[in-house]
C-alpha atoms as a PDB file:
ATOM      1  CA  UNK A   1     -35.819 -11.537 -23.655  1.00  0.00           C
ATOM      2  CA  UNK A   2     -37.245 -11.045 -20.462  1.00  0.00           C
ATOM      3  CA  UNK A   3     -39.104  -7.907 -20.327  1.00  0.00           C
ATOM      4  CA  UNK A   4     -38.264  -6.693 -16.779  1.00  0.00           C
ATOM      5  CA  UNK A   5     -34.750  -7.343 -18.037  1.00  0.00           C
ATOM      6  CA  UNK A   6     -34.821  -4.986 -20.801  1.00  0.00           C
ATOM      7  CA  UNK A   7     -36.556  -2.490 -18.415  1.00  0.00           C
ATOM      8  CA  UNK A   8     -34.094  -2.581 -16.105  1.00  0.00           C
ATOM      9  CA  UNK A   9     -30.881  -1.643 -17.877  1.00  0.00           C
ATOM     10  CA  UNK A  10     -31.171   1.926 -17.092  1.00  0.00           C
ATOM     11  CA  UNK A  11     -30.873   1.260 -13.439  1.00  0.00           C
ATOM     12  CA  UNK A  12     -27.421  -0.884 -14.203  1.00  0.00           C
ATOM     13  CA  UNK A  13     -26.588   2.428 -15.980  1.00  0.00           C
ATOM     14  CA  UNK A  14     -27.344   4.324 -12.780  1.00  0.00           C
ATOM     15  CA  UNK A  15     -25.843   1.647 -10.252  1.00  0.00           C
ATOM     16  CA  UNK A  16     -22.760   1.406 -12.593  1.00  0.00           C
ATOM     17  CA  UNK A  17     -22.181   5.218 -12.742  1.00  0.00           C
ATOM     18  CA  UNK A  18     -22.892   5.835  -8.941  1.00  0.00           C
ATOM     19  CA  UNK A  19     -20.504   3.633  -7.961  1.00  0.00           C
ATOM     20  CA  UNK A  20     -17.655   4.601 -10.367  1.00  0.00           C
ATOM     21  CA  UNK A  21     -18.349   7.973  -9.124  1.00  0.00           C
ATOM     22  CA  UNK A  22     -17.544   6.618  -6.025  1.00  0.00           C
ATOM     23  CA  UNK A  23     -14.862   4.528  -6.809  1.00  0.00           C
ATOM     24  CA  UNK A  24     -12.892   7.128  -8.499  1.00  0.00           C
ATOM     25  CA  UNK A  25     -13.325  10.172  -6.420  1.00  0.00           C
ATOM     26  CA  UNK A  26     -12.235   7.542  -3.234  1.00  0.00           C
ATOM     27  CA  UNK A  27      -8.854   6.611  -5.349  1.00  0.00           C
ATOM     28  CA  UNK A  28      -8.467  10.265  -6.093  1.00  0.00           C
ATOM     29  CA  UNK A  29      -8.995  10.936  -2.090  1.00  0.00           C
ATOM     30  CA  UNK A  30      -7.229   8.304  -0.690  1.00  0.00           C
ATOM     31  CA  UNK A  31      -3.784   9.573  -1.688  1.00  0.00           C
ATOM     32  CA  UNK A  32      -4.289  12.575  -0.254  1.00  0.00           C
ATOM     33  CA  UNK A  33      -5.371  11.101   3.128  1.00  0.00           C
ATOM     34  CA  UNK A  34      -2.140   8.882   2.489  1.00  0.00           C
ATOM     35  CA  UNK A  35       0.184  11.879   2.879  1.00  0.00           C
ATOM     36  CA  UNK A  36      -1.267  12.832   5.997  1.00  0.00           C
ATOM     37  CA  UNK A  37       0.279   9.571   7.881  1.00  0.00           C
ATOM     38  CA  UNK A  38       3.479  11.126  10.060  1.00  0.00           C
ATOM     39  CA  UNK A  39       4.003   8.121  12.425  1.00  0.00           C
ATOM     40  CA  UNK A  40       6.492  10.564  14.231  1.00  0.00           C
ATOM     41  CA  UNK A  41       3.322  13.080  14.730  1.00  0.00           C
ATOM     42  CA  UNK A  42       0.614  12.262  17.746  1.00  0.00           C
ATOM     43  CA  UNK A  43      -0.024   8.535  18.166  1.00  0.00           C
ATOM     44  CA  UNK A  44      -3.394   9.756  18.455  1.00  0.00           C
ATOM     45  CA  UNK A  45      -3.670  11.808  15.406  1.00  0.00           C
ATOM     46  CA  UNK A  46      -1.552   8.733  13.404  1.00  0.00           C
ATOM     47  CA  UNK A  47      -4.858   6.467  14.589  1.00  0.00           C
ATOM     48  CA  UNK A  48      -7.130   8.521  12.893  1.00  0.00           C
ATOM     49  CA  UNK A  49      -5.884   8.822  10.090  1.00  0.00           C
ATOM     50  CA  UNK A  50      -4.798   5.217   9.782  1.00  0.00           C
ATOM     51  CA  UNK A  51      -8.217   4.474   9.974  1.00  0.00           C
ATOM     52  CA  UNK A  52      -9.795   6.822   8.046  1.00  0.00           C
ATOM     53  CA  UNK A  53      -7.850   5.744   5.332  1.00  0.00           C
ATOM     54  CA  UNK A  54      -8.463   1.891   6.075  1.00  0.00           C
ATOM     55  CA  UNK A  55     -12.303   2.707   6.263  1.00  0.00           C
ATOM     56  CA  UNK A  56     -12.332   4.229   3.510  1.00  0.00           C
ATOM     57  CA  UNK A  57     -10.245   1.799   1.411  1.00  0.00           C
ATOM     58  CA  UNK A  58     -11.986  -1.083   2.488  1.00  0.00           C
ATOM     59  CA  UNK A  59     -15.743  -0.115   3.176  1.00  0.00           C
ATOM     60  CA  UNK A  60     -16.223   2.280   0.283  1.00  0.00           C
ATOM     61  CA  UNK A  61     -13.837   2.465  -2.577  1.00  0.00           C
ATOM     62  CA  UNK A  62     -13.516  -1.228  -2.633  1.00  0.00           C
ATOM     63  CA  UNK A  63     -17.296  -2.002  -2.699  1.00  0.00           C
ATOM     64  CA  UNK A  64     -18.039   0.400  -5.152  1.00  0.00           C
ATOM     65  CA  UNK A  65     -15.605  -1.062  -7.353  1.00  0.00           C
ATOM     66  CA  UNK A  66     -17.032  -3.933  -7.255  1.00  0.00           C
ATOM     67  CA  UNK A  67     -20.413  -2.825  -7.876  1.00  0.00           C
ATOM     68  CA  UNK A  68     -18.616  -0.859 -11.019  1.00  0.00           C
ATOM     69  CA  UNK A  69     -17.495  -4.055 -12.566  1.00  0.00           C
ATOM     70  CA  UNK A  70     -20.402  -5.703 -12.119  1.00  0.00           C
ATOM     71  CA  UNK A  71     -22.859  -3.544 -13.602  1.00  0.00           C
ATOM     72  CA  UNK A  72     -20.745  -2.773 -16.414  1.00  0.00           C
ATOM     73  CA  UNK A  73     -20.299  -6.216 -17.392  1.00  0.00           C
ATOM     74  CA  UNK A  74     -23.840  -6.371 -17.162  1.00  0.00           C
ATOM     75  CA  UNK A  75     -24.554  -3.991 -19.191  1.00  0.00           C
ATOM     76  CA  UNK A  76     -21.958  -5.112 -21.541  1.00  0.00           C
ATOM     77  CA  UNK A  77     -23.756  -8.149 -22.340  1.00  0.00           C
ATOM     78  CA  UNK A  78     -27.266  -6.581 -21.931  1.00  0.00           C
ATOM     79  CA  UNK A  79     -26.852  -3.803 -24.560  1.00  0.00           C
ATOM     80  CA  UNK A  80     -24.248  -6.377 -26.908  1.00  0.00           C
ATOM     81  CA  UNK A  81     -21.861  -3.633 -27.026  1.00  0.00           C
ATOM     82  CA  UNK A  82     -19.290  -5.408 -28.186  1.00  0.00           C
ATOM     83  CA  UNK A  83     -17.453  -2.539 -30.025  1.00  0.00           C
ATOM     84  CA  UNK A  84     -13.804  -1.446 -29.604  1.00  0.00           C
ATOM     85  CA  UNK A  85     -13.988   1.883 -28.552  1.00  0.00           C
ATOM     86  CA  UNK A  86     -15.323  -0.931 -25.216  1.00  0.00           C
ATOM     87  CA  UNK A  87     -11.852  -3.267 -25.808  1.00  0.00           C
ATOM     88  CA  UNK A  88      -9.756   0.248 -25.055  1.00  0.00           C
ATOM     89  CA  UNK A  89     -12.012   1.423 -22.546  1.00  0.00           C
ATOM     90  CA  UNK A  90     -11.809  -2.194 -20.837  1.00  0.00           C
ATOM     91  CA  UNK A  91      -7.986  -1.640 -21.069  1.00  0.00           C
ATOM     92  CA  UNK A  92      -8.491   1.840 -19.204  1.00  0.00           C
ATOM     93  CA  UNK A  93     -10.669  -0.003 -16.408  1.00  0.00           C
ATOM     94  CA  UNK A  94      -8.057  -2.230 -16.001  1.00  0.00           C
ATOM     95  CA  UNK A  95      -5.376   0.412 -15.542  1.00  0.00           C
ATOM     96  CA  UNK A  96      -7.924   1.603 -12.303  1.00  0.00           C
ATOM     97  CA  UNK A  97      -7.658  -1.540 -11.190  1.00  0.00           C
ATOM     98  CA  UNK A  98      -4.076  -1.705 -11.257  1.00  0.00           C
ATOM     99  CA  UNK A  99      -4.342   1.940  -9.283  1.00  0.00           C
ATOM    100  CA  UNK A 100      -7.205   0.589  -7.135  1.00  0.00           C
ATOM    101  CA  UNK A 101      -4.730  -2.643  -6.208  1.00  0.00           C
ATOM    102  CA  UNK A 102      -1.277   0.039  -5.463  1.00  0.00           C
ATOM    103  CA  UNK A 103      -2.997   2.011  -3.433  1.00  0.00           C
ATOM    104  CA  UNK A 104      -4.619  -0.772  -0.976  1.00  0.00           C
ATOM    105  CA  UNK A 105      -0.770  -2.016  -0.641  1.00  0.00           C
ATOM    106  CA  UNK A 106       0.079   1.436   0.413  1.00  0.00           C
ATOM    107  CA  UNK A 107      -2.565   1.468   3.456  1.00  0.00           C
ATOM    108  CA  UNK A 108      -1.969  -2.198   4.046  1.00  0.00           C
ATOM    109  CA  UNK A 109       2.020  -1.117   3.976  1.00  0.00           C
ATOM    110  CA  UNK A 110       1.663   1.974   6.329  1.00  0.00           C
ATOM    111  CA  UNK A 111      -0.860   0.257   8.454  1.00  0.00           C
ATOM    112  CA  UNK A 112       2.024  -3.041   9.126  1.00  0.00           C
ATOM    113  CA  UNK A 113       4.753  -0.905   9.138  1.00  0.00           C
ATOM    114  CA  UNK A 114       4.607   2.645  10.139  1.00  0.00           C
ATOM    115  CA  UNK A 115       7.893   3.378  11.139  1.00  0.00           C
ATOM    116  CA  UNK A 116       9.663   1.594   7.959  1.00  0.00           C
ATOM    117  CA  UNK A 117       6.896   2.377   5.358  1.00  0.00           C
ATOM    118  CA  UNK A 118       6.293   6.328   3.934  1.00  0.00           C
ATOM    119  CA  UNK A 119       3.556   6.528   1.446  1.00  0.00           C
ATOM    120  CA  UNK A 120       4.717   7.770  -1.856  1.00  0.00           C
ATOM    121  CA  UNK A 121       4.468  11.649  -2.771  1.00  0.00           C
ATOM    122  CA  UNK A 122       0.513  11.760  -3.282  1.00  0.00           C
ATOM    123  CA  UNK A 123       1.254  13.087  -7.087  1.00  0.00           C
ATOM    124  CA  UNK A 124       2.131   9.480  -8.280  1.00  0.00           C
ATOM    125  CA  UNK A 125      -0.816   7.495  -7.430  1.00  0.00           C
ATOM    126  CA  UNK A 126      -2.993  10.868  -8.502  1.00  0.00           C
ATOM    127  CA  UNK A 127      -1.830  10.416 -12.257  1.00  0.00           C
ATOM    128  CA  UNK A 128      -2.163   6.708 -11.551  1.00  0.00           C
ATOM    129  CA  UNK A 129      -6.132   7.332 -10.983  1.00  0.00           C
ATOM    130  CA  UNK A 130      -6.636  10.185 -13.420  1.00  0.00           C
ATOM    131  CA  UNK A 131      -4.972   9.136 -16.646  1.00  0.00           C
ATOM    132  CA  UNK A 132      -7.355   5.962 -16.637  1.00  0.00           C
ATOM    133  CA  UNK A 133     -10.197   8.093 -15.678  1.00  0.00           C
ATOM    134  CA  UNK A 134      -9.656  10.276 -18.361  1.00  0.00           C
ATOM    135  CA  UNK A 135      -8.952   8.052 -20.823  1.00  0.00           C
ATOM    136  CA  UNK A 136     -12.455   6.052 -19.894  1.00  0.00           C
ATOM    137  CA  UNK A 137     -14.224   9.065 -19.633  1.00  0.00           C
ATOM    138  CA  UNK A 138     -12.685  10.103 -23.284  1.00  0.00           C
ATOM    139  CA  UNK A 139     -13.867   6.829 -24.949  1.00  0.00           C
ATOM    140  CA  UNK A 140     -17.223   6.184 -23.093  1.00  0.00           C
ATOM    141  CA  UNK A 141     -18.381  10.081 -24.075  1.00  0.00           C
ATOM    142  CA  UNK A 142     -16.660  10.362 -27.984  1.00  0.00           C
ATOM    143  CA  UNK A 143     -17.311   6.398 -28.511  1.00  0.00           C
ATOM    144  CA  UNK A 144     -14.698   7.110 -31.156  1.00  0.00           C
ATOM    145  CA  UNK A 145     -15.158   4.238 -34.232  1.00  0.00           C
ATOM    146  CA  UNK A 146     -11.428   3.386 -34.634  1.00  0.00           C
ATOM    147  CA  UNK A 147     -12.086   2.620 -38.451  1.00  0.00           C
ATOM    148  CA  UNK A 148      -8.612   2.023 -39.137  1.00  0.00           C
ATOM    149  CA  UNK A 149      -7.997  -0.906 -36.998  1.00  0.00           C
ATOM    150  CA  UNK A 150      -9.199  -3.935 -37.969  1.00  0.00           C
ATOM    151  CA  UNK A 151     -10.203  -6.847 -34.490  1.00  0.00           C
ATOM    152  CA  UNK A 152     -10.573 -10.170 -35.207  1.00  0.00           C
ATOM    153  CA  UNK A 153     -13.812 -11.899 -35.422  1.00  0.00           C
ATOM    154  CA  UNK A 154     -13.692 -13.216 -31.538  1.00  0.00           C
ATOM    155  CA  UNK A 155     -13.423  -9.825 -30.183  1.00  0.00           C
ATOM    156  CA  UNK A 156     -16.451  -8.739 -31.855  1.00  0.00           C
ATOM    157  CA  UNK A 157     -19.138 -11.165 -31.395  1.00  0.00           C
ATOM    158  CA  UNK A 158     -19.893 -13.728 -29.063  1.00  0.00           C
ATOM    159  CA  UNK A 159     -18.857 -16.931 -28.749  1.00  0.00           C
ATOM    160  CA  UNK A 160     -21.485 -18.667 -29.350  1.00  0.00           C
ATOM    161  CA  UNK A 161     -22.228 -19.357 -25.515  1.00  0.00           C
ATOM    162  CA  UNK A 162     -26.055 -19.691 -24.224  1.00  0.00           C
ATOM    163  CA  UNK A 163     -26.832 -17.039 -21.437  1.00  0.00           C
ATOM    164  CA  UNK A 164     -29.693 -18.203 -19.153  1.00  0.00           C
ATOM    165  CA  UNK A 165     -31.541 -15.817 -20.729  1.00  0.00           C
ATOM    166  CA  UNK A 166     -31.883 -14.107 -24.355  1.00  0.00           C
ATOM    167  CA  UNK A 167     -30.342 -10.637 -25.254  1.00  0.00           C
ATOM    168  CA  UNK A 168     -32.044  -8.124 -27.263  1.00  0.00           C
ATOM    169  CA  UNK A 169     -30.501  -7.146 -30.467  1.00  0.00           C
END
C-alpha cells in the first residue's frame, strides 16, 4: 500500500469525527430553531429565523454529513474493519440519515408553506437524532463482539473487488 495512504488515516479519523460532531450537534439544534417559527409573530422576526434554520440546514449540517460518510467509508475500507459491531453501527448511521432527511422536509415544509405547515413539537425529531447517536456512540466506544450471532461470509470479507490501490492488513 501506498505509504502516504497508510499515514494518512488518522486525519480521515479526525475529518470523520469533526464533521459528525458537526453533523449531530446541527440535527440536535435545528429542532430547536424549528420551534421558534410563529408565522403569526413579526414578518421580520419569521425571516430570520427561516433563514437561520435554512443556513444552517443546508450550508452546515448537510456538508458535514457528507464529509461524515465519506471519511467513514474511507476508513472502513482503509482499516478492513469489516466487523459487525460496524454492520449495527452502519444501521445506526442510517437511522441519522433518516433524521437528517425529516428534518430538511420540515424547513423545506415551513419555508413553502408557513401558514399551513407547524413544525412538529421539537421532542420528536430530538429522540429521532439522539437514539442513533447513542446507539453509534455505544458500538463505536464498547466495539461489543456479538459472539452469538453468526453473519454470513459476504458480510465479512470482501468481495473480491480490486481497489486502485492495496489495503494493509
Amino acid at each position: 500500500m501506498i505509504d502516504w495512504l497508510i499515514a494518512s488515516i488518522p486525519l480521515f479519523k479526525i475529518v470523520h469525527i469533526a464533521a459528525l460532531v458537526v453533523w449531530c450537534g446541527g440535527l440536535l439544534t435545528l429542532p430547536l430553531m424549528l420551534a421558534r417559527h410563529n408565522p403569526n409573530g413579526l414578518a421580520d422576526d419569521y425571516r430570520i429565523v427561516r433563514k437561520a434554520t435554512h443556513i444552517t440546514y443546508t450550508l452546515c449540517v448537510t456538508p458535514a454529513a457528507v464529509i461524515a460518510v465519506i471519511a467513514g467509508t474511507w476508513l472502513i475500507f482503509l482499516r478492513e474493519a469489516f466487523v459487525p459491531w460496524l454492520f449495527a453501527k452502519l444501521v445506526f448511521v442510517a437511522l441519522l440519515v433518516v433524521a437528517h432527511a425529516w428534518i430538511g422536509h420540515i424547513v423545506v415544509k415551513i419555508a413553502e408553506e408557513p401558514d399551513d405547515h407547524r413544525p412538529p413539537r421539537p421532542i420528536f425529531p430530538l429522540f429521532a437524532v439522539l437514539i442513533p447517536v447513542i446507539a453509534v456512540l455505544t458500538l463505536v466506544l464498547a466495539k461489543p463482539a456479538f459472539d452469538g450471532i453468526t453473519f454470513p461470509d459476504w458480510l465479512l470479507e470482501p468481495r473480491g473487488g480490486q481497489l486502485p490501490f492495496e489495503v494493509p492488513s
